[in-house]
C-alpha atoms as a PDB file:
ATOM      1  CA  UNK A   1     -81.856 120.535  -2.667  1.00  0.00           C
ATOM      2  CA  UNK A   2     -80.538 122.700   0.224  1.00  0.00           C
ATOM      3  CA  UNK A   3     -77.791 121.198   2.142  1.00  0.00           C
ATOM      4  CA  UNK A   4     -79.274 120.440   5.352  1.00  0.00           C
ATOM      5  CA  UNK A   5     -82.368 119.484   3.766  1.00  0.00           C
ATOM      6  CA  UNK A   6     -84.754 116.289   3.394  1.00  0.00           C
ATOM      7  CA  UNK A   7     -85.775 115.380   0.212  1.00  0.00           C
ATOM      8  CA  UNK A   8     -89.146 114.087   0.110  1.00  0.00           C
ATOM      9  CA  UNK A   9     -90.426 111.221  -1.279  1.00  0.00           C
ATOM     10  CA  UNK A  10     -91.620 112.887  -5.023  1.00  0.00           C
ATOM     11  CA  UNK A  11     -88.475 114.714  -4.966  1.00  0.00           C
ATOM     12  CA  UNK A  12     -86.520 111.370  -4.772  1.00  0.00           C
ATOM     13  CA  UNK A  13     -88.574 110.246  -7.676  1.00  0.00           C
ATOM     14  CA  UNK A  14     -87.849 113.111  -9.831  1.00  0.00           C
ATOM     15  CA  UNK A  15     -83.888 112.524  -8.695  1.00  0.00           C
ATOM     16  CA  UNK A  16     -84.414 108.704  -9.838  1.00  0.00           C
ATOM     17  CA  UNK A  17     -86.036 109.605 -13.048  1.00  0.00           C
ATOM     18  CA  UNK A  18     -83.650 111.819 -13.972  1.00  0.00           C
ATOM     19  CA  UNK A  19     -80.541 109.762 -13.283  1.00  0.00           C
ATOM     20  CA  UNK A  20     -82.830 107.011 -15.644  1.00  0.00           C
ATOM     21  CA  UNK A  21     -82.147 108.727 -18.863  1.00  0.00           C
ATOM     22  CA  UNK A  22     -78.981 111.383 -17.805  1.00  0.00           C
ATOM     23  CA  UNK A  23     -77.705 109.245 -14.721  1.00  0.00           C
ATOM     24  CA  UNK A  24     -73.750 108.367 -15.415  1.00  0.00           C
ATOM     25  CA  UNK A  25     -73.236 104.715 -16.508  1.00  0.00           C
ATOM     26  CA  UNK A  26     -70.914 102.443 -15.578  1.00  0.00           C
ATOM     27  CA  UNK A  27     -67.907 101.303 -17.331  1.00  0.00           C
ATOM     28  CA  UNK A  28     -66.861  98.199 -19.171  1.00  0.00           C
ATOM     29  CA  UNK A  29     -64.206  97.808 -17.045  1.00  0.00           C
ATOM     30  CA  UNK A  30     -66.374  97.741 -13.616  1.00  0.00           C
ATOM     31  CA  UNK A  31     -68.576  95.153 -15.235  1.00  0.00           C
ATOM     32  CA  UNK A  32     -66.331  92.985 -15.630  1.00  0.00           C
ATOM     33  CA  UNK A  33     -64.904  92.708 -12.811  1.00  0.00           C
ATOM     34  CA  UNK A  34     -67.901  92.564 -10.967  1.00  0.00           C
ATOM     35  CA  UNK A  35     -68.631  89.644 -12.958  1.00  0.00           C
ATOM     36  CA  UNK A  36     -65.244  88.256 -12.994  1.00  0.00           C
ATOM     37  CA  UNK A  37     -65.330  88.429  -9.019  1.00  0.00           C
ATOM     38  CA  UNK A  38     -68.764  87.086  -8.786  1.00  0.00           C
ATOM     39  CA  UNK A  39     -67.425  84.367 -11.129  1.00  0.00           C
ATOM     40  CA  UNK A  40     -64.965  83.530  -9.161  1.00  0.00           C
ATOM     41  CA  UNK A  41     -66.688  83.810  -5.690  1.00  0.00           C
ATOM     42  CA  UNK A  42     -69.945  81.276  -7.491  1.00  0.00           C
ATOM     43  CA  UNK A  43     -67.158  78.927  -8.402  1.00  0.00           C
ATOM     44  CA  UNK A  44     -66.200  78.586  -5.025  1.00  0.00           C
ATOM     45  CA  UNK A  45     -69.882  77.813  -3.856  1.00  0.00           C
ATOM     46  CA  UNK A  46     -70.152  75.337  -6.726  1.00  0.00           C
ATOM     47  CA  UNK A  47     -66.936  73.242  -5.590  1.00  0.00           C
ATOM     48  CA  UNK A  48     -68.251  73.240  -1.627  1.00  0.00           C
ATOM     49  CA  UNK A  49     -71.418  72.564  -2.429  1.00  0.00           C
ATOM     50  CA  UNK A  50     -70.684  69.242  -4.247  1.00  0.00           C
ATOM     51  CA  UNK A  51     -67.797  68.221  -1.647  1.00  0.00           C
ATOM     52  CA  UNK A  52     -70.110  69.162   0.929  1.00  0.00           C
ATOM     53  CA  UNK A  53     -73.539  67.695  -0.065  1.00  0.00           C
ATOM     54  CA  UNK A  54     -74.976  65.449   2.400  1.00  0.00           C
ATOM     55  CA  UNK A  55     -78.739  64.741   0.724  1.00  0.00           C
ATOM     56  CA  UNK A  56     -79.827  61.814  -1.141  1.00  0.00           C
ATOM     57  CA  UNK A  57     -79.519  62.694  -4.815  1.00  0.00           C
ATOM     58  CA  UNK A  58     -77.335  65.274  -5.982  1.00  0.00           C
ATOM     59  CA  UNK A  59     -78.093  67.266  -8.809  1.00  0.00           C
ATOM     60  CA  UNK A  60     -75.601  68.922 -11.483  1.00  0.00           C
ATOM     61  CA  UNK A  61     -78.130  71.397 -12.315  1.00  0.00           C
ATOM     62  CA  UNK A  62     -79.051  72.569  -8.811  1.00  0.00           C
ATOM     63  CA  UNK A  63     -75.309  73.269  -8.458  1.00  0.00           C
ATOM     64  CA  UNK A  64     -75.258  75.461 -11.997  1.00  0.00           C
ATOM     65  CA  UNK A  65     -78.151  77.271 -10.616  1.00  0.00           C
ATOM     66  CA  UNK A  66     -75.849  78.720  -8.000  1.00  0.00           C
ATOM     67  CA  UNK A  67     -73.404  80.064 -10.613  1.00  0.00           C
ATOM     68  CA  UNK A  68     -75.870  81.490 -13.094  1.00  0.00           C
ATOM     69  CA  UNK A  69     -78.008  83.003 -10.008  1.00  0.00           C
ATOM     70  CA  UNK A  70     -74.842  84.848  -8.288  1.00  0.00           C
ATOM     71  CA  UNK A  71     -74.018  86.186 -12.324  1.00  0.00           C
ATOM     72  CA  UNK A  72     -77.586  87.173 -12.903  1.00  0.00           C
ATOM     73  CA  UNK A  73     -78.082  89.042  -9.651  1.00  0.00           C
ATOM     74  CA  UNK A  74     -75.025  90.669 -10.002  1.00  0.00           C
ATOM     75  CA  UNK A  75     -76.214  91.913 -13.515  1.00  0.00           C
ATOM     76  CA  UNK A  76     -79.758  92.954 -11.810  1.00  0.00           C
ATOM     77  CA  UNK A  77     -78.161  94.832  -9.176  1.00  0.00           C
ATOM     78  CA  UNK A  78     -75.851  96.557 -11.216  1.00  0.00           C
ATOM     79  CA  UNK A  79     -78.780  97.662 -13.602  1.00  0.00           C
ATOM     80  CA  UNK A  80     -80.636  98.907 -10.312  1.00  0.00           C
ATOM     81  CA  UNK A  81     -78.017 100.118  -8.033  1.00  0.00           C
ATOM     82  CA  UNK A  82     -78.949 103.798  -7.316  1.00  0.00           C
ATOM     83  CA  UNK A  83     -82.154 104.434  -8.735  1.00  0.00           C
ATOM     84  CA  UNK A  84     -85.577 104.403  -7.100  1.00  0.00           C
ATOM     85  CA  UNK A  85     -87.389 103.989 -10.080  1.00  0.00           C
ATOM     86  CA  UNK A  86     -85.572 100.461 -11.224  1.00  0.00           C
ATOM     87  CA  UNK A  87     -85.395  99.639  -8.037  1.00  0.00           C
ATOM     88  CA  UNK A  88     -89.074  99.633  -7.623  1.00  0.00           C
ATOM     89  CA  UNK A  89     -89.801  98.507 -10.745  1.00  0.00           C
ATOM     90  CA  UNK A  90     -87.658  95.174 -10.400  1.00  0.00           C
ATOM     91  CA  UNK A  91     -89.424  94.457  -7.128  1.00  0.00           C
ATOM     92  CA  UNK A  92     -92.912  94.418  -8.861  1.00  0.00           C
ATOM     93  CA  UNK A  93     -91.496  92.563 -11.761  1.00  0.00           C
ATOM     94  CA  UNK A  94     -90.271  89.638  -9.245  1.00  0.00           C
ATOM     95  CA  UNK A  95     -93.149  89.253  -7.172  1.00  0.00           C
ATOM     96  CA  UNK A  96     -95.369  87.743 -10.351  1.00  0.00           C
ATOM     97  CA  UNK A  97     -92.430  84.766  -9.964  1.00  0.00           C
ATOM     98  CA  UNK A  98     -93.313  81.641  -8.530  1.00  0.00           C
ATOM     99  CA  UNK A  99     -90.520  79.027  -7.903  1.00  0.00           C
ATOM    100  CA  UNK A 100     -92.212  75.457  -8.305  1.00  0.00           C
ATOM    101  CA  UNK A 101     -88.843  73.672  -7.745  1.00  0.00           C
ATOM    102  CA  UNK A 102     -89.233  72.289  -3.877  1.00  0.00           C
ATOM    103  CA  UNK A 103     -85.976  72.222  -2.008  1.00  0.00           C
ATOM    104  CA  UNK A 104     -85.222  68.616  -1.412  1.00  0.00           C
ATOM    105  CA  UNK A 105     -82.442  69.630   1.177  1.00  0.00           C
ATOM    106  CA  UNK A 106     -82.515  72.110   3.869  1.00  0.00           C
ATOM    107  CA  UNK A 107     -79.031  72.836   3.480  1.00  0.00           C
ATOM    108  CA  UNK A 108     -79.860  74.159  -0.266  1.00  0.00           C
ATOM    109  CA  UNK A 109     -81.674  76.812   0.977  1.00  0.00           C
ATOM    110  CA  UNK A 110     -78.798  78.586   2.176  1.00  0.00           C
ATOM    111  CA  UNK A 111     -76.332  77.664  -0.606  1.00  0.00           C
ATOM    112  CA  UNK A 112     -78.837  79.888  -2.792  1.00  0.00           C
ATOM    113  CA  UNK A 113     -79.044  82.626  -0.561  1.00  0.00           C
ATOM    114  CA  UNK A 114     -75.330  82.503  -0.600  1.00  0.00           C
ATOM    115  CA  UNK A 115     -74.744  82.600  -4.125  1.00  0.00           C
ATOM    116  CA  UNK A 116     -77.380  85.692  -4.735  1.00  0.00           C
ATOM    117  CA  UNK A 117     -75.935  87.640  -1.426  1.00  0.00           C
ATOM    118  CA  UNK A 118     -72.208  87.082  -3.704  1.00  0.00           C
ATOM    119  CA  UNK A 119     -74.164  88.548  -6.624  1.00  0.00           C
ATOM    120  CA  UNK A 120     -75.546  91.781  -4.610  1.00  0.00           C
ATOM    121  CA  UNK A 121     -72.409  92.293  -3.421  1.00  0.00           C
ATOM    122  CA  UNK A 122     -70.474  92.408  -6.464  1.00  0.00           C
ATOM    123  CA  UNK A 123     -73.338  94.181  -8.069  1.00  0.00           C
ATOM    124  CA  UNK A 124     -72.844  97.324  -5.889  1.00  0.00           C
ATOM    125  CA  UNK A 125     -68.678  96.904  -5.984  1.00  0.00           C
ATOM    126  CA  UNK A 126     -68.130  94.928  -2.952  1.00  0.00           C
ATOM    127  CA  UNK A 127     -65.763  92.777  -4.235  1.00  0.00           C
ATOM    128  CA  UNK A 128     -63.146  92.599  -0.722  1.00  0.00           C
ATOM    129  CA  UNK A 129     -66.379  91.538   1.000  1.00  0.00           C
ATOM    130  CA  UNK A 130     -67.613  88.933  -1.362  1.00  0.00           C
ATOM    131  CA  UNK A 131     -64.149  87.685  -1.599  1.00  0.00           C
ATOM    132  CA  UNK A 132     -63.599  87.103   1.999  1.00  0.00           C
ATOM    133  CA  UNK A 133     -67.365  86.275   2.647  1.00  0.00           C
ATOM    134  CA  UNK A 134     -66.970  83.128   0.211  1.00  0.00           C
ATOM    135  CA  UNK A 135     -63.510  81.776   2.014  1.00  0.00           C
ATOM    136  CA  UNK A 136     -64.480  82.430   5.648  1.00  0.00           C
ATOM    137  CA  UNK A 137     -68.298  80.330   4.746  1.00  0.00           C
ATOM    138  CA  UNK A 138     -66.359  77.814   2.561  1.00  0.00           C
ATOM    139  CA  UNK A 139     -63.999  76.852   4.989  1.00  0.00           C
ATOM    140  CA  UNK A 140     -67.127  76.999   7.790  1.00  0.00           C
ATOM    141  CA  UNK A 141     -69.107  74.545   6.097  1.00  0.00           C
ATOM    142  CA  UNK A 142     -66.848  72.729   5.043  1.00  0.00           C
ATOM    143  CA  UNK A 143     -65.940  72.092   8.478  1.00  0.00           C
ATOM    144  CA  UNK A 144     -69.289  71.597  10.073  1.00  0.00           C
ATOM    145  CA  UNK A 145     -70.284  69.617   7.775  1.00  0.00           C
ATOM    146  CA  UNK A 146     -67.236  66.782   8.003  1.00  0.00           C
ATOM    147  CA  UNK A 147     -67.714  67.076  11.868  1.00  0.00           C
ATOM    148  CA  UNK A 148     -69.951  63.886  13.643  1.00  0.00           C
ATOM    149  CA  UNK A 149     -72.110  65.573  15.840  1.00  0.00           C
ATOM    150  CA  UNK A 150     -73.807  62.485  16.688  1.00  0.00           C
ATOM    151  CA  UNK A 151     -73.557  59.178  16.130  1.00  0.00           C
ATOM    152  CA  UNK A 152     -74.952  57.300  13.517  1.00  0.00           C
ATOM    153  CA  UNK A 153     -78.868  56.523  13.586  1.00  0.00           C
ATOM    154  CA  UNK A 154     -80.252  53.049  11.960  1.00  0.00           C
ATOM    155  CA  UNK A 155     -84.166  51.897  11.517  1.00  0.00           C
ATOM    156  CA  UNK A 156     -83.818  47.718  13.183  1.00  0.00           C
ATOM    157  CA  UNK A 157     -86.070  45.324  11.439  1.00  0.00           C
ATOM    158  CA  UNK A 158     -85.860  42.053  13.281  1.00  0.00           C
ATOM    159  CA  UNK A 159     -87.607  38.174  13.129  1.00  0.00           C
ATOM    160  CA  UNK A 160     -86.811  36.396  15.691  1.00  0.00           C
ATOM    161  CA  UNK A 161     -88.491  33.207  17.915  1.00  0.00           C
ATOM    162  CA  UNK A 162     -90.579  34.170  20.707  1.00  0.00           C
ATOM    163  CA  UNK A 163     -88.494  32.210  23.384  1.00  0.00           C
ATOM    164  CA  UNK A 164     -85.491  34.661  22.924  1.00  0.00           C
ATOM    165  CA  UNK A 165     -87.425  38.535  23.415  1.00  0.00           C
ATOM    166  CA  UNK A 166     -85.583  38.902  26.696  1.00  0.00           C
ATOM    167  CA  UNK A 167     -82.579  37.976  25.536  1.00  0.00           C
ATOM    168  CA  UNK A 168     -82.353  40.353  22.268  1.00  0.00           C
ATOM    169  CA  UNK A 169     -84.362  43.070  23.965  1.00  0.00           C
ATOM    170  CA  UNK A 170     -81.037  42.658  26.458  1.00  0.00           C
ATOM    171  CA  UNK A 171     -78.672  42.914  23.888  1.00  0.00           C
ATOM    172  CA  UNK A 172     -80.287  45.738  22.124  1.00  0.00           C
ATOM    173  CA  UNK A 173     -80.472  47.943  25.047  1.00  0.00           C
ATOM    174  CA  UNK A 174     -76.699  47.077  25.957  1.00  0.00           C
ATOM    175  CA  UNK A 175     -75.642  48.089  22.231  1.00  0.00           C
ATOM    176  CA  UNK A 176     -77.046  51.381  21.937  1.00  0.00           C
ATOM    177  CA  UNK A 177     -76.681  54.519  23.284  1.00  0.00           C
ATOM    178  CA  UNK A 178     -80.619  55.185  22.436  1.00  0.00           C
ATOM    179  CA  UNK A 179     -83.298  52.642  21.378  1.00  0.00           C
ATOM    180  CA  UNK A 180     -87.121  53.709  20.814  1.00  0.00           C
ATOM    181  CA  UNK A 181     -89.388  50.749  19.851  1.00  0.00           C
ATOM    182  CA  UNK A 182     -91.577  51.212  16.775  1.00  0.00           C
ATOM    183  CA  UNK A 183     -93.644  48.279  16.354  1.00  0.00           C
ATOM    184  CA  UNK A 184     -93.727  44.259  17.857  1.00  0.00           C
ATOM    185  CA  UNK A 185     -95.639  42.033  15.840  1.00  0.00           C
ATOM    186  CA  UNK A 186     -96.483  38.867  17.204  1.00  0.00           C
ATOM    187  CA  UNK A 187     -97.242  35.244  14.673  1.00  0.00           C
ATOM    188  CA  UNK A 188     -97.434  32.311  16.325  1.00  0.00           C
ATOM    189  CA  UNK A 189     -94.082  31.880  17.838  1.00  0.00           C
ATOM    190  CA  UNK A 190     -92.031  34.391  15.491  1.00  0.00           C
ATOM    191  CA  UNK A 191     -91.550  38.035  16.740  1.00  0.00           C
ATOM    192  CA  UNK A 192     -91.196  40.982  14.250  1.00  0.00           C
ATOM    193  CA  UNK A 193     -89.576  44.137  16.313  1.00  0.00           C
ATOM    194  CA  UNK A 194     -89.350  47.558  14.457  1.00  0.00           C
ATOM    195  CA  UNK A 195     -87.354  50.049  16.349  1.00  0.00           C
ATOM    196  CA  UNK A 196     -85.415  53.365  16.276  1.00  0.00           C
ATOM    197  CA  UNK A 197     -81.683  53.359  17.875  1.00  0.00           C
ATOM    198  CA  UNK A 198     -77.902  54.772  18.177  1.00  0.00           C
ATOM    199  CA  UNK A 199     -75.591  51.981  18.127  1.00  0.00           C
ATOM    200  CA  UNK A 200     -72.740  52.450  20.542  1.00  0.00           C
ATOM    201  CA  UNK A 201     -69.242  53.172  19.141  1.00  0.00           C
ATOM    202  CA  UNK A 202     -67.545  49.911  17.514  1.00  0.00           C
ATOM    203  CA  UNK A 203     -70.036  47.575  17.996  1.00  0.00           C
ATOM    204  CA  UNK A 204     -71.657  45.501  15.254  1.00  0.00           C
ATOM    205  CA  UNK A 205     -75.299  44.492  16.136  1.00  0.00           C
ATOM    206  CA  UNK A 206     -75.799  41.860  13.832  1.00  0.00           C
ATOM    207  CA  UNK A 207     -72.778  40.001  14.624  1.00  0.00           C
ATOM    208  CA  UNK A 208     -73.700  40.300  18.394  1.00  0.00           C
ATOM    209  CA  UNK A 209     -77.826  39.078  17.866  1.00  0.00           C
ATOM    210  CA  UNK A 210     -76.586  36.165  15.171  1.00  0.00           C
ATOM    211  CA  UNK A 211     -74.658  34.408  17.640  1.00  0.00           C
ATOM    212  CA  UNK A 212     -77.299  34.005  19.422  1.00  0.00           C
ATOM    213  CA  UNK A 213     -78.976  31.964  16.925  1.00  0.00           C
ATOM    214  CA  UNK A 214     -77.864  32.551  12.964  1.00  0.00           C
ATOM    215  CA  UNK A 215     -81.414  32.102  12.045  1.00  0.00           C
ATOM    216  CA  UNK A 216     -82.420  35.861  13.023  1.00  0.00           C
ATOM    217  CA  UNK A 217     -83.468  37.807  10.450  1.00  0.00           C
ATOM    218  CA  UNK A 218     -81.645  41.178  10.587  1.00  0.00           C
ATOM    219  CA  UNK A 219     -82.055  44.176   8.912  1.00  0.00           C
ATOM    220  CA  UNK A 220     -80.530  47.421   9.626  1.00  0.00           C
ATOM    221  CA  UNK A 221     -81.062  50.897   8.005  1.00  0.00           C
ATOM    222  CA  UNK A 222     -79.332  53.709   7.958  1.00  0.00           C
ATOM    223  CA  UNK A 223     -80.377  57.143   7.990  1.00  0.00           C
ATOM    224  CA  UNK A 224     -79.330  60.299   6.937  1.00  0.00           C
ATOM    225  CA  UNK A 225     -81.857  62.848   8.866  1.00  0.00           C
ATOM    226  CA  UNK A 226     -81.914  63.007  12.566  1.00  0.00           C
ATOM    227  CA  UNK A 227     -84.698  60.694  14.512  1.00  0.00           C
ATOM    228  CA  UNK A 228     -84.323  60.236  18.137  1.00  0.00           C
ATOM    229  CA  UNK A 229     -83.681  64.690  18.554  1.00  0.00           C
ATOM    230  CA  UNK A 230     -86.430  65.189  20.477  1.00  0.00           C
ATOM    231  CA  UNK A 231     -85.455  62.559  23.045  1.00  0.00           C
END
C-alpha cells in the first residue's frame, strides 16, 4: 500500500489473512495481565452485584456468570483483536447462540454488559480504563441503589363492617401520600377493599385502622417494583 492510499475491502482481507498465519502473537506476559486485570475488575462486579441486588431471589451462579463472561471475552477479544478474518468469523459463530436464560431483574441486564465491556477492554490492553471504569460504576451503583427515591409502596387487603367505609376510607386517605383503589367487595354487611398506596412517613396503618375496631382484618404487602409511576 502507498502511503496516502485506501485499501480496499479485498485488500484488507488479504492483510487479515496474512497476519492469520505470519501476524505477530502476543506474549505470555500480556495475557496475563489482561486476565489478571480483568480478574480483578470481574471481582469487583461480583462483590457489588451481591451487596447491591435488590430482586427477589438471588442467584450464586448468575453472579459467577459475570466473572467467567468478563475472562472469556477477554480471551475472545484477544484471539480477534486486529484481524478481519477472526473478527468476522467470531461474529457468524455467535449469532447461531440463543440465550434461553430470561433475565429475572432488569438491573442484571446491565451487570452483564458490564462485565463483557471489562473483558473487551482488557482484551485490546485497556487496562487504566477498565480499572477506573469498574471503581467510578461501583461506587455509582452502589450509591443509587442505597438511595430511597420514593417511599415505600404496599398492596392493602382489608375486611371490615359496612357501617365503618367512611371512616377507614378517611383514615386511608389521611395516611398516604397516594392511594388507588383496586377492588370493593361487598357480603352482606362485611366489606373487602383491595387497594394500591404510599404510606406517609412514620405512620403505621394497622395500628391506626385497629383502634378503630380490633376486629379488622388487615393485611399489608409490600412491594419491591414500582406501582403507582404512572400517577
Amino acid at each position: 500500500m502507498n502511503n496516502g492510499e485506501t485499501l480496499t475491502f479485498s485488500e484488507l482481507l488479504k492483510a487479515s489473512t496474512a497476519n492469520l498465519s505470519s501476524g505477530a502473537s502476543l506474549s505470555f506476559a500480556d495475557i496475563f495481565v489482561g486476565l489478571f486485570a480483568t480478574l480483578i475488575c470481574s471481582l469487583i462486579i461480583s462483590w457489588v452485584y451481591r451487596n447491591a441486588y435488590q430482586g427477589v431471589l438471588y442467584q450464586k451462579s448468575f453472579n459467577l456468570s459475570l466473572i467467567l463472561a468478563s475472562l472469556i471475552t477477554t480471551s475472545i477479544i484477544m484471539v480477534i483483536s486486529g484481524n478481519l478474518i477472526l473478527s468476522l468469523g467470531m461474529v457468524g459463530a455467535l449469532s447461531i447462540v440463543r440465550f434461553r436464560s430470561a433475565i429475572k431483574d432488569p438491573l442484571d441486564i446491565v451487570f452483564m454488559f458490564w462485565a463483557i465491556s471489562i473483558g473487551i477492554a482488557n482484551g485490546v490492553a485497556n487496562v487504566k480504563v477498565s480499572l477506573v471504569a469498574t471503581v467510578f460504576l461501583s461506587i455509582l451503583i452502589l450509591i443509587l441503589t442505597r438511595v430511597p427515591f420514593r417511599q415505600s409502596a404496599y398492596m392493602l387487603i382489608i375486611k371490615f363492617d359496612k357501617n365503618l367505609e367512611n371512616k377507614i376510607a378517611d383514615l386511608i386517605k389521611s395516611s398516604s401520600s397516594k392511594f388507588r383503589t383496586k377492588s370493593i367487595n361487598y357480603k352482606g354487611s362485611s366489606v373487602e377493599l383491595i387497594g394500591e398506596l404510599r404510606l406517609k412517613k412514620g405512620i403505621d396503618l394497622s395500628e391506626r385502622i385497629l383502634s378503630i375496631d380490633p376486629t379488622i382484618e388487615i393485611n399489608l404487602i409490600a412491594y419491591n417494583d414500582s406501582i403507582l409511576a404512572s400517577d
